[in-house]
PDB file of N, CA and C in Angstrom:
ATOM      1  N   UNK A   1      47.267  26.400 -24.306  1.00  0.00           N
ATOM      2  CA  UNK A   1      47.552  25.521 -25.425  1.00  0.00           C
ATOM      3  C   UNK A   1      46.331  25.355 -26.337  1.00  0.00           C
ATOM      4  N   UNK A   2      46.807  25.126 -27.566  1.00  0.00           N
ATOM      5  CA  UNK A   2      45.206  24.979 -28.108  1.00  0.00           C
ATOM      6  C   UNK A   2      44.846  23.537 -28.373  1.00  0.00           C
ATOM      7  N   UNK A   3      43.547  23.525 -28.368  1.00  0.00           N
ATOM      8  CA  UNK A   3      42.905  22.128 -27.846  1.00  0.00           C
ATOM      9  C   UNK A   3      42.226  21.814 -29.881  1.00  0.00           C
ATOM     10  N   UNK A   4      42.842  20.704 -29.583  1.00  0.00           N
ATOM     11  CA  UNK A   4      42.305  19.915 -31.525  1.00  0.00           C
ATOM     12  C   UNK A   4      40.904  19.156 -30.824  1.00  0.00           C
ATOM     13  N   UNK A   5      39.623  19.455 -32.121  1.00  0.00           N
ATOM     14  CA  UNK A   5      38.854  18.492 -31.966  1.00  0.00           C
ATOM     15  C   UNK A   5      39.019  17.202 -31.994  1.00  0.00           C
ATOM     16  N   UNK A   6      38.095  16.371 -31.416  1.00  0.00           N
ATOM     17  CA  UNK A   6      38.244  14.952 -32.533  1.00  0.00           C
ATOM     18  C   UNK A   6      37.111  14.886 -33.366  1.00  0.00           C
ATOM     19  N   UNK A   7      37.322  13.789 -34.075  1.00  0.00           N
ATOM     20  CA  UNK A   7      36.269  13.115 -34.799  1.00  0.00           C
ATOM     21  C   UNK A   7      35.052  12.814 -34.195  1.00  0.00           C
ATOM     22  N   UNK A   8      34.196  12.662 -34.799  1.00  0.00           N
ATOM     23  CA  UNK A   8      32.839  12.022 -34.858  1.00  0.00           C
ATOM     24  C   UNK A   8      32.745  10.840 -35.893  1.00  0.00           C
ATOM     25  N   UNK A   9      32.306   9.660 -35.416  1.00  0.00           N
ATOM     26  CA  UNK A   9      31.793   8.546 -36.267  1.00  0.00           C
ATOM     27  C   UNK A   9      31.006   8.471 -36.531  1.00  0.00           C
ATOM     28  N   UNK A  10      30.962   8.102 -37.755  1.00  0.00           N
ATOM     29  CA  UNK A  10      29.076   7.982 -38.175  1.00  0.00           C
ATOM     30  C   UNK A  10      28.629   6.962 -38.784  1.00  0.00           C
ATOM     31  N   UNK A  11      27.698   5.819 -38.648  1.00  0.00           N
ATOM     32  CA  UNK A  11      27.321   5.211 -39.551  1.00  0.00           C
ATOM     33  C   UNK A  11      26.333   4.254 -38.359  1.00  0.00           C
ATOM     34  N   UNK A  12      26.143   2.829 -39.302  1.00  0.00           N
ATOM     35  CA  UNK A  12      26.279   2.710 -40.738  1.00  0.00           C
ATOM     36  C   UNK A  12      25.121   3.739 -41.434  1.00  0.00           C
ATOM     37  N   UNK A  13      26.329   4.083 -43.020  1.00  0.00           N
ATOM     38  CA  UNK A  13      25.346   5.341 -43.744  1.00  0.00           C
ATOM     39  C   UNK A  13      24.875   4.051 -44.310  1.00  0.00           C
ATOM     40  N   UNK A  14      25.019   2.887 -44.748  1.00  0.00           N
ATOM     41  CA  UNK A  14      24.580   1.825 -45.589  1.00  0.00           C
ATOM     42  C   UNK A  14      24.612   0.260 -45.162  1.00  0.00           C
ATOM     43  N   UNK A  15      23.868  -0.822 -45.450  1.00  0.00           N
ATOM     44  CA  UNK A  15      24.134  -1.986 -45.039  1.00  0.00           C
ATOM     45  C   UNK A  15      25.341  -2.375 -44.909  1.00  0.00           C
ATOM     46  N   UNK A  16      25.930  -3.202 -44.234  1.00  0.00           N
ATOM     47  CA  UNK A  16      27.119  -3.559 -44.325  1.00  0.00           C
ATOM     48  C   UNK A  16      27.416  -4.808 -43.771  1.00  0.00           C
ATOM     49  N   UNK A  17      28.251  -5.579 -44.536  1.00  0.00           N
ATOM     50  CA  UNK A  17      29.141  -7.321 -44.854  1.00  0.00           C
ATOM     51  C   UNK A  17      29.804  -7.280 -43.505  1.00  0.00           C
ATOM     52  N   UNK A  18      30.597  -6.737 -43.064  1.00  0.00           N
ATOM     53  CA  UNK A  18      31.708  -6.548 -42.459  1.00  0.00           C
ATOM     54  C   UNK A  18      31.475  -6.557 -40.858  1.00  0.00           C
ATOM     55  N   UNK A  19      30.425  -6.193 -40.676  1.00  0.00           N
ATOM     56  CA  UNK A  19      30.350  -5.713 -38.843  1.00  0.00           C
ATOM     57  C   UNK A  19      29.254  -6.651 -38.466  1.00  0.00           C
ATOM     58  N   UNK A  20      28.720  -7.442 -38.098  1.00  0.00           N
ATOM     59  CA  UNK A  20      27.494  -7.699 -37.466  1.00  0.00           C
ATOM     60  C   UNK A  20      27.034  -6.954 -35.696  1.00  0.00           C
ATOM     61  N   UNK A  21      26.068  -6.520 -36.371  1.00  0.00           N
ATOM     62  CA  UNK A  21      25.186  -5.925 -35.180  1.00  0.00           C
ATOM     63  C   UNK A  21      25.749  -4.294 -35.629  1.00  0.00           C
ATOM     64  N   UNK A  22      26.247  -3.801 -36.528  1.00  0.00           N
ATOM     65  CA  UNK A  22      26.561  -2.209 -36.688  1.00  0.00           C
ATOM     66  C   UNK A  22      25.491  -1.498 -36.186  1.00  0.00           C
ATOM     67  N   UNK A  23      23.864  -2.116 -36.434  1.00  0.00           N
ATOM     68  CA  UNK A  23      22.982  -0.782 -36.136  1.00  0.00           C
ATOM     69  C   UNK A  23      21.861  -0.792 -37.659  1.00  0.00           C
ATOM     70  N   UNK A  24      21.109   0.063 -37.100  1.00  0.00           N
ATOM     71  CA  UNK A  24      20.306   0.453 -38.204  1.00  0.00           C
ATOM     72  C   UNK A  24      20.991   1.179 -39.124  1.00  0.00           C
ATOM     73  N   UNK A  25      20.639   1.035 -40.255  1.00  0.00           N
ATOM     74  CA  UNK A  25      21.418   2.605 -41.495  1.00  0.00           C
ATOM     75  C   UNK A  25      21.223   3.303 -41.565  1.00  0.00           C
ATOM     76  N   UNK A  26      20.996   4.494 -41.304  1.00  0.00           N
ATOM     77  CA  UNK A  26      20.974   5.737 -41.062  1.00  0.00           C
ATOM     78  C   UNK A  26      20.837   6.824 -42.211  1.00  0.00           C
ATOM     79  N   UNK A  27      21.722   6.304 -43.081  1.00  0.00           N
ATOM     80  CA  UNK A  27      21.178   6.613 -44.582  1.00  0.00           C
ATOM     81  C   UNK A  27      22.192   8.006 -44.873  1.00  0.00           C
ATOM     82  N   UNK A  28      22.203   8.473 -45.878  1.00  0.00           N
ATOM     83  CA  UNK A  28      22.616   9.811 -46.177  1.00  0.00           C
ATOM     84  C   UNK A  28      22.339  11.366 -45.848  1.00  0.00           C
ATOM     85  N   UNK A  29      20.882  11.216 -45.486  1.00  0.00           N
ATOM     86  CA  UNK A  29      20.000  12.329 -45.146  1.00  0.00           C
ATOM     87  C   UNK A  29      20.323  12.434 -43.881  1.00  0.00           C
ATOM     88  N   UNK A  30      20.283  11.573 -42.805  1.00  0.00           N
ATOM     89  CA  UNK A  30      20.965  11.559 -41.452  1.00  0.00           C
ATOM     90  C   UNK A  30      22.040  12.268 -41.708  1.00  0.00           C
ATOM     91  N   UNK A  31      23.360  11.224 -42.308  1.00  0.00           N
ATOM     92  CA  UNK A  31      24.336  12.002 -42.107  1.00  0.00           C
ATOM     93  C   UNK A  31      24.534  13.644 -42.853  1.00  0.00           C
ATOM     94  N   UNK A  32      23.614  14.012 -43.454  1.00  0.00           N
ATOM     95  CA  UNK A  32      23.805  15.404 -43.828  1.00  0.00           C
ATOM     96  C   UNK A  32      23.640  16.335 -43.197  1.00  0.00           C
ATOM     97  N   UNK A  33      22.277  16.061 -41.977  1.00  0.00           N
ATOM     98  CA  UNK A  33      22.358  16.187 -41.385  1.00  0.00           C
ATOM     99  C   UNK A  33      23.363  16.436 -39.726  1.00  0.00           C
ATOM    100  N   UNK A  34      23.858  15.612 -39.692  1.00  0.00           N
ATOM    101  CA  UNK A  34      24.491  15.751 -38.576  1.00  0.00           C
ATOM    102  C   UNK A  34      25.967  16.634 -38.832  1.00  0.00           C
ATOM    103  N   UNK A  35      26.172  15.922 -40.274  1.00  0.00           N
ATOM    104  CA  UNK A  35      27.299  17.412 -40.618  1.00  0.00           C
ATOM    105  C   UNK A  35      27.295  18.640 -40.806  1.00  0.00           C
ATOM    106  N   UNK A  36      26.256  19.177 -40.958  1.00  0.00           N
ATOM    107  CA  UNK A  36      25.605  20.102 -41.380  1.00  0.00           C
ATOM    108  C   UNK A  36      25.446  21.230 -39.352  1.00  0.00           C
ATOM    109  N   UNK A  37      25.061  19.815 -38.638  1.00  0.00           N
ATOM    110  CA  UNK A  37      24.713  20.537 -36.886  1.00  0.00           C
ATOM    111  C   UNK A  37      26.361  20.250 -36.152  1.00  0.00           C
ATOM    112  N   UNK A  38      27.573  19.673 -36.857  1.00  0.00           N
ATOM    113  CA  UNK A  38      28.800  19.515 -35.740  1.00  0.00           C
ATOM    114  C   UNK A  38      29.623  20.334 -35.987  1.00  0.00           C
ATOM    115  N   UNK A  39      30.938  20.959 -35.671  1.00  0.00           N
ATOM    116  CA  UNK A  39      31.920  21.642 -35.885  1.00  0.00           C
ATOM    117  C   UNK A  39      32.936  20.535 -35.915  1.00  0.00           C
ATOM    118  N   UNK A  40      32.989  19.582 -35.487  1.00  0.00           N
ATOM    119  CA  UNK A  40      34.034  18.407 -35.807  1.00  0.00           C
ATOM    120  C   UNK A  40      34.339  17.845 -37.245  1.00  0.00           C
ATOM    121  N   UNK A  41      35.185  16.993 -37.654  1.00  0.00           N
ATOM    122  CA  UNK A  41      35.404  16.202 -38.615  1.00  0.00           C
ATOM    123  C   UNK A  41      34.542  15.109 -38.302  1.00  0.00           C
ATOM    124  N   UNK A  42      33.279  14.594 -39.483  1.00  0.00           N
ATOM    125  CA  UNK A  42      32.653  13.017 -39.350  1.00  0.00           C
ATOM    126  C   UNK A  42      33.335  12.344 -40.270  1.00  0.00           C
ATOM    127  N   UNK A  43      33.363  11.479 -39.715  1.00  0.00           N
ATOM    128  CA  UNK A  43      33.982  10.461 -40.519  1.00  0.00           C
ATOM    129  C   UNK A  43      33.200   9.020 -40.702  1.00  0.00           C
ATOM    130  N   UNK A  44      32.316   9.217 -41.860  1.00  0.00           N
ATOM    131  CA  UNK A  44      31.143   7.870 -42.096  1.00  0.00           C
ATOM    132  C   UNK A  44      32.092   7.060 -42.041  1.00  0.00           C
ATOM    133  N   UNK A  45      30.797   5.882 -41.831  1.00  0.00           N
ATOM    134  CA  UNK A  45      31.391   4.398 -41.846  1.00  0.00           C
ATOM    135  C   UNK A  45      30.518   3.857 -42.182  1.00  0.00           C
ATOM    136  N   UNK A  46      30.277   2.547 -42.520  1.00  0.00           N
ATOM    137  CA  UNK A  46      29.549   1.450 -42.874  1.00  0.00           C
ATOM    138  C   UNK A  46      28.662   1.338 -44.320  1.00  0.00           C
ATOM    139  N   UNK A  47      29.388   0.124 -45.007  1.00  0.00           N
ATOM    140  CA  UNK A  47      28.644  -0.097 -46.508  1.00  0.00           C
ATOM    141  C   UNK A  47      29.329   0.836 -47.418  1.00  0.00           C
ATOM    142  N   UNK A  48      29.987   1.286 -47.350  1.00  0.00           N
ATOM    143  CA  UNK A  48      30.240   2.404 -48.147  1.00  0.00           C
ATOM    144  C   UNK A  48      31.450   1.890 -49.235  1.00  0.00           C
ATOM    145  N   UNK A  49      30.964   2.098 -50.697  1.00  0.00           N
ATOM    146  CA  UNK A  49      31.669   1.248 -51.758  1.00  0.00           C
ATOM    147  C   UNK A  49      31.942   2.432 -52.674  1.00  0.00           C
ATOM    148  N   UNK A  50      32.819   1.820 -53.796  1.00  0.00           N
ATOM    149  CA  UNK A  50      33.434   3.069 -54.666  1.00  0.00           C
ATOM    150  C   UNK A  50      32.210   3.623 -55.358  1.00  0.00           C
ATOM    151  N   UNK A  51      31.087   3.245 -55.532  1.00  0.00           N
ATOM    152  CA  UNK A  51      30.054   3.892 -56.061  1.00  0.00           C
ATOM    153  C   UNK A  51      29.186   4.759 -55.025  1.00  0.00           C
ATOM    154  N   UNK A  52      29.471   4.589 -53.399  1.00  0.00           N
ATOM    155  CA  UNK A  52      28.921   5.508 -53.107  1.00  0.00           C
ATOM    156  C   UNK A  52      29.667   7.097 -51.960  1.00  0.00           C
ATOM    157  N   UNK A  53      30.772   6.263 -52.682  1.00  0.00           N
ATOM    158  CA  UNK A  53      31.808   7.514 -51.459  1.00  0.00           C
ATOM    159  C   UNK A  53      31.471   8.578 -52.252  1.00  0.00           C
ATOM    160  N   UNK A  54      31.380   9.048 -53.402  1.00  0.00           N
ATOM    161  CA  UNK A  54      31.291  10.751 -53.435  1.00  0.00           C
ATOM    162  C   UNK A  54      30.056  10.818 -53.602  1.00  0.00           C
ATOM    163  N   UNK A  55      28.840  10.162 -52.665  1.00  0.00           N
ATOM    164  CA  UNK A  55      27.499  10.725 -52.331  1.00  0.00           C
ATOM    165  C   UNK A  55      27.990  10.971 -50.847  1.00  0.00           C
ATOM    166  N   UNK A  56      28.437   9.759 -50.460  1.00  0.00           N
ATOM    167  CA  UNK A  56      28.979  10.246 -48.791  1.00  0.00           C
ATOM    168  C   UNK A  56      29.334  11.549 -48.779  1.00  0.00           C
ATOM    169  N   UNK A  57      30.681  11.953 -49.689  1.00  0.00           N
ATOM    170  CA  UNK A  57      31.463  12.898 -49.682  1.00  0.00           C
ATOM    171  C   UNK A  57      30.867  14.210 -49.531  1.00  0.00           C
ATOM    172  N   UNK A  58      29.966  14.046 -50.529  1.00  0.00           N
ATOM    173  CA  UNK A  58      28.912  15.652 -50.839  1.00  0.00           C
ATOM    174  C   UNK A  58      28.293  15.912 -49.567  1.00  0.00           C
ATOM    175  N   UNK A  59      27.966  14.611 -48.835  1.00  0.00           N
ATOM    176  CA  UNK A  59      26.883  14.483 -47.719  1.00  0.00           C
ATOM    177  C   UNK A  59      27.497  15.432 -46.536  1.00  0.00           C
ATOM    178  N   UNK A  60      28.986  15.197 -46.466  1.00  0.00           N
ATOM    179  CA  UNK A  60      29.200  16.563 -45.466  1.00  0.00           C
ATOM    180  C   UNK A  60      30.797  15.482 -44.822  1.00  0.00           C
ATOM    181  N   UNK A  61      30.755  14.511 -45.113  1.00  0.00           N
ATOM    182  CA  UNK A  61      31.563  13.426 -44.293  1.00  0.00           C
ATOM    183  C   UNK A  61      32.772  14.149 -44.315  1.00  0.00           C
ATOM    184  N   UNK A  62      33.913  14.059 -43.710  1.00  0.00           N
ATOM    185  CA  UNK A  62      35.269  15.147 -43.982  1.00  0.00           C
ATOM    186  C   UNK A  62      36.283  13.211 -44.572  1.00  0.00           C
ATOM    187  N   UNK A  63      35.938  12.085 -44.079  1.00  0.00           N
ATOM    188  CA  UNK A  63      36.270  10.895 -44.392  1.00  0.00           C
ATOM    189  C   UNK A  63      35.478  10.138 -43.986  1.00  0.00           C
ATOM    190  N   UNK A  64      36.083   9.006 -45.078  1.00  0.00           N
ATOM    191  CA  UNK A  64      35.252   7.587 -44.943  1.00  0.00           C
ATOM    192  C   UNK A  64      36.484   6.622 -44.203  1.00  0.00           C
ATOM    193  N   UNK A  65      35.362   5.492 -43.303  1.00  0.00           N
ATOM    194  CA  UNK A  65      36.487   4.220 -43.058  1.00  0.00           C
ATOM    195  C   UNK A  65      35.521   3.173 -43.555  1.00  0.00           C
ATOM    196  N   UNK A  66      36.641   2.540 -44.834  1.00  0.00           N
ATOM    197  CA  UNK A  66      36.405   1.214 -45.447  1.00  0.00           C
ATOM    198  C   UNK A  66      37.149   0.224 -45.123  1.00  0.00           C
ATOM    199  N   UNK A  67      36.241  -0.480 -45.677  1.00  0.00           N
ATOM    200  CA  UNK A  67      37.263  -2.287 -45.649  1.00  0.00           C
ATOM    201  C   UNK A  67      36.793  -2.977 -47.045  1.00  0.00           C
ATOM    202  N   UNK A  68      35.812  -3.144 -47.243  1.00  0.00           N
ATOM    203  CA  UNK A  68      35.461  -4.396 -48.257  1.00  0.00           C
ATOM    204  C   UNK A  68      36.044  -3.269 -49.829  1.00  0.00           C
ATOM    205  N   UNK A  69      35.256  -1.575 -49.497  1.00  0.00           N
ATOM    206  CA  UNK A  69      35.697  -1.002 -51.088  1.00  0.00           C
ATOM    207  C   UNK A  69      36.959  -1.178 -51.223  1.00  0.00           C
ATOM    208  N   UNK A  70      38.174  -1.237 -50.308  1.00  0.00           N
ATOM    209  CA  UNK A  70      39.573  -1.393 -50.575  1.00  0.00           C
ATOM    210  C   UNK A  70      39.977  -3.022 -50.485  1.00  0.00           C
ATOM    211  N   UNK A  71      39.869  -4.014 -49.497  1.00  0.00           N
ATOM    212  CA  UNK A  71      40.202  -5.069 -49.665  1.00  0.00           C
ATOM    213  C   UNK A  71      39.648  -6.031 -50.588  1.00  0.00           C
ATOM    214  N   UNK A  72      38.716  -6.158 -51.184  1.00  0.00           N
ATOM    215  CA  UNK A  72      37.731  -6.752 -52.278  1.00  0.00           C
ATOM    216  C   UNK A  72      38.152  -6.110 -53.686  1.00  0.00           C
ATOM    217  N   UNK A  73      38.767  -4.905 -53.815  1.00  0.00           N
ATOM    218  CA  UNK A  73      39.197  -4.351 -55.283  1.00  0.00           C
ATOM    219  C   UNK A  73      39.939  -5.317 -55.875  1.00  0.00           C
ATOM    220  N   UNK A  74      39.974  -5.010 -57.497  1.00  0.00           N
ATOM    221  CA  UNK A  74      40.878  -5.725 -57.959  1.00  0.00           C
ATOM    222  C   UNK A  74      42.549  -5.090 -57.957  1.00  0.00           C
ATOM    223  N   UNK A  75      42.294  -3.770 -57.717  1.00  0.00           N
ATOM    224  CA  UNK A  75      43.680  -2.836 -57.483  1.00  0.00           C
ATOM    225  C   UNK A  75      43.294  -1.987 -56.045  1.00  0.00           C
ATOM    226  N   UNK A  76      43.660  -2.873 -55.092  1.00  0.00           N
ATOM    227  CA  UNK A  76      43.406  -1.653 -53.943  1.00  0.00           C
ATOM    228  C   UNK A  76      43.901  -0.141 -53.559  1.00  0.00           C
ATOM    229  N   UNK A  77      45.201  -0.154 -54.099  1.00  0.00           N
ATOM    230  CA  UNK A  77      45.325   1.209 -54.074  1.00  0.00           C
ATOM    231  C   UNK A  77      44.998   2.025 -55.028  1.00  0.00           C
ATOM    232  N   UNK A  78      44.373   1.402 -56.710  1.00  0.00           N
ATOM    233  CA  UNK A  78      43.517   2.427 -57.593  1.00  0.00           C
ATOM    234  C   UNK A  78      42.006   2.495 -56.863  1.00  0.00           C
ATOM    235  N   UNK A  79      40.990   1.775 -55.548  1.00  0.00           N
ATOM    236  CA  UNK A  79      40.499   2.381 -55.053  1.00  0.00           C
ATOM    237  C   UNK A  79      40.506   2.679 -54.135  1.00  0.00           C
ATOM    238  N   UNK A  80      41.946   2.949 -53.062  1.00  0.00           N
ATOM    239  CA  UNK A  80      42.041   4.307 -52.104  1.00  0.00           C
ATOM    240  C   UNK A  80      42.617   5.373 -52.820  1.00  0.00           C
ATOM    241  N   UNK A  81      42.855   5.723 -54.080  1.00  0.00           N
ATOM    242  CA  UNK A  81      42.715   6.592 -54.747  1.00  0.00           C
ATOM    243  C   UNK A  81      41.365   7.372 -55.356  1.00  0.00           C
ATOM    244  N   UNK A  82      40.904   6.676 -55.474  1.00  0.00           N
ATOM    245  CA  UNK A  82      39.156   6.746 -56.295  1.00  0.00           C
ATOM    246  C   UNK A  82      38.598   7.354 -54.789  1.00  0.00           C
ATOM    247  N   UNK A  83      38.941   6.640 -53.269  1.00  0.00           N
ATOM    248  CA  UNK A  83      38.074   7.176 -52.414  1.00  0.00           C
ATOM    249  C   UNK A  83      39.022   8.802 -52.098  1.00  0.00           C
ATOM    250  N   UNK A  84      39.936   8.849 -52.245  1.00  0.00           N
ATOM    251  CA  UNK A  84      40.873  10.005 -52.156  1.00  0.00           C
ATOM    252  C   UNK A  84      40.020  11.583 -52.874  1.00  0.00           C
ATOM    253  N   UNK A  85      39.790  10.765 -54.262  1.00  0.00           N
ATOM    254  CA  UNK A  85      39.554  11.485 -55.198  1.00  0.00           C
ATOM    255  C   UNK A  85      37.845  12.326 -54.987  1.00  0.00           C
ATOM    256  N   UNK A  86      37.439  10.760 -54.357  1.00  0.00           N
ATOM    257  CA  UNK A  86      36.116  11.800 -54.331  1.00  0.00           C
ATOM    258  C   UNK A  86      35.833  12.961 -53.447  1.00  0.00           C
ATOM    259  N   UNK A  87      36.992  12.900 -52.282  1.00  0.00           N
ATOM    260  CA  UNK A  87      36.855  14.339 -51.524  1.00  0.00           C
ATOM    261  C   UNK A  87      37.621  15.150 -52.355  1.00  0.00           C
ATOM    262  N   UNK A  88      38.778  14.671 -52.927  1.00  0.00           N
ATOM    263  CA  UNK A  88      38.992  16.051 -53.394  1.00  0.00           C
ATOM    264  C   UNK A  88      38.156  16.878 -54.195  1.00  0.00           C
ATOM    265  N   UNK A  89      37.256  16.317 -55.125  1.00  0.00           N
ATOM    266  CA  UNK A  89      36.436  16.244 -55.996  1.00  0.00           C
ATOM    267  C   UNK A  89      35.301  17.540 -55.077  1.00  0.00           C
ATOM    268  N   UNK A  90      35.185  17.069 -53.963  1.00  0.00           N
ATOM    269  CA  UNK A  90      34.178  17.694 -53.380  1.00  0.00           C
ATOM    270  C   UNK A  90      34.155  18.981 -52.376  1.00  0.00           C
ATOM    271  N   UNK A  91      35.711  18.703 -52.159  1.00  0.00           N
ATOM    272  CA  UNK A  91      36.269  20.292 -51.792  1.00  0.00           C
ATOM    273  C   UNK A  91      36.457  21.412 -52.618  1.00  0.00           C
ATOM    274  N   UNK A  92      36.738  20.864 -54.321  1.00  0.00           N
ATOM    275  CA  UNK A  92      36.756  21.954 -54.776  1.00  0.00           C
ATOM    276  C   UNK A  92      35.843  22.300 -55.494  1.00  0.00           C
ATOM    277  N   UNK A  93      34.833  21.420 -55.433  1.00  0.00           N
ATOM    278  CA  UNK A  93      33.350  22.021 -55.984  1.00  0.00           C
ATOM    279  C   UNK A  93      32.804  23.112 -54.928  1.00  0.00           C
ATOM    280  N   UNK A  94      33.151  22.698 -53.332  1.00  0.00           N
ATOM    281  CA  UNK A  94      32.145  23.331 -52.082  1.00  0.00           C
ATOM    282  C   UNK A  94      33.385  24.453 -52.217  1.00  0.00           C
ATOM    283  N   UNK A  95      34.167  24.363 -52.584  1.00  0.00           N
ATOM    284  CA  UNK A  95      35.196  26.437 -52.775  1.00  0.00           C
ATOM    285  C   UNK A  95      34.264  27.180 -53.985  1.00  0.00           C
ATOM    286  N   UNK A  96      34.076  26.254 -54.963  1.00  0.00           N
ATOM    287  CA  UNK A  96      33.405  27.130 -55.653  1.00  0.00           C
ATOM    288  C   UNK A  96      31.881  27.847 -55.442  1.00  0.00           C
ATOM    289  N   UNK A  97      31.329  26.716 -54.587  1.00  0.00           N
ATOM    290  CA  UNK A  97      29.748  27.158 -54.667  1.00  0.00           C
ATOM    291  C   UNK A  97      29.455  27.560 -53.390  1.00  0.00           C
ATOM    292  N   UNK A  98      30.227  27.441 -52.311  1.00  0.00           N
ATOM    293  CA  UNK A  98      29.612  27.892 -51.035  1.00  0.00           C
ATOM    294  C   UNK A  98      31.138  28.571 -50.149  1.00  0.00           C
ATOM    295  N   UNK A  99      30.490  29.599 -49.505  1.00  0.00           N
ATOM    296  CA  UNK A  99      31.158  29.774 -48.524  1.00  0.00           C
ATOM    297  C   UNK A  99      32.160  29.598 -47.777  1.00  0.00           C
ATOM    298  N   UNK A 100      33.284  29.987 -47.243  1.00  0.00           N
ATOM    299  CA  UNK A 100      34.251  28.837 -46.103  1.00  0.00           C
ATOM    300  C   UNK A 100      32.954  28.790 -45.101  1.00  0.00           C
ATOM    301  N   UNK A 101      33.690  27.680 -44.489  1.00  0.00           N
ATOM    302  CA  UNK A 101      32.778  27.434 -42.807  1.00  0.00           C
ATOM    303  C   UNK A 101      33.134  29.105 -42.018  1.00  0.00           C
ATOM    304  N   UNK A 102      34.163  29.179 -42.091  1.00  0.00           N
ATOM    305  CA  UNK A 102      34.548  30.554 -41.034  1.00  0.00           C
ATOM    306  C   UNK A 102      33.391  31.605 -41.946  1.00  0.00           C
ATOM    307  N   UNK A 103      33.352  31.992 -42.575  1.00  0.00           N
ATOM    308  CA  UNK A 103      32.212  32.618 -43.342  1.00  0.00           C
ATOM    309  C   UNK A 103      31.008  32.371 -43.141  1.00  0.00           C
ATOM    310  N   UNK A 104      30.386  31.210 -42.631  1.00  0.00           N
ATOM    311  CA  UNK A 104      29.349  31.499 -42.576  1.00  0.00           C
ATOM    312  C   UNK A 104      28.819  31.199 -41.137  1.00  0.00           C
ATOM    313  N   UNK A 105      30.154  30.988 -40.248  1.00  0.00           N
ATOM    314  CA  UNK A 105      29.405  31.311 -38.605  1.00  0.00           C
ATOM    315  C   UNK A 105      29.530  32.768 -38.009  1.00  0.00           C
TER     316      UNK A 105
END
């Protein structure tokens, strides 16, 4: 049978309202890191607002899990669209400029 990865969590990439005790932040460079060394889907977490999901995005994240960028909006589903948008945004920039993954292992 074939076996599905799971996820990897990652964060916090940024301070965050929401969790007490999350951890140190880890920052973006971390997580580019670590996407850059897994074969899994990461999926950041922490702090992460509509101004910084498509830095996340670029960063390697395959998704984000929010709370405050969607429940604090004034239209929550125009920003789980906006966070939608910034991967798409970033898949089809990484078709144009790089490689598939199967390509370059």
């Amino acid at each position: 049978p074939t076996r599905r990865s799971s996820d990897l969590g990652f964060g916090p990439v940024f301070a965050t309202r929401t969790k007490m005790g999350a951890g140190a932040v880890a920052g973006l460079s971390a997580l580019r890191t670590v996407t850059s060394a897994v074969r899994v889907p990461v999926v950041a977490i922490g702090g992460i607002t509509l101004a910084t999901v498509a830095a996340v995005a670029r960063a390697g994240a395959s998704a984000v899990a929010v709370i405050a960028a969607v429940n604090e909006a004034p239209d929550p589903t125009l920003a789980g669209r906006a966070i939608a948008e910034a991967f798409l945004l970033r898949n089809a920039e990484s078709r144009k400029v790089r490689p598939s993954r199967r390509a370059r292992t």
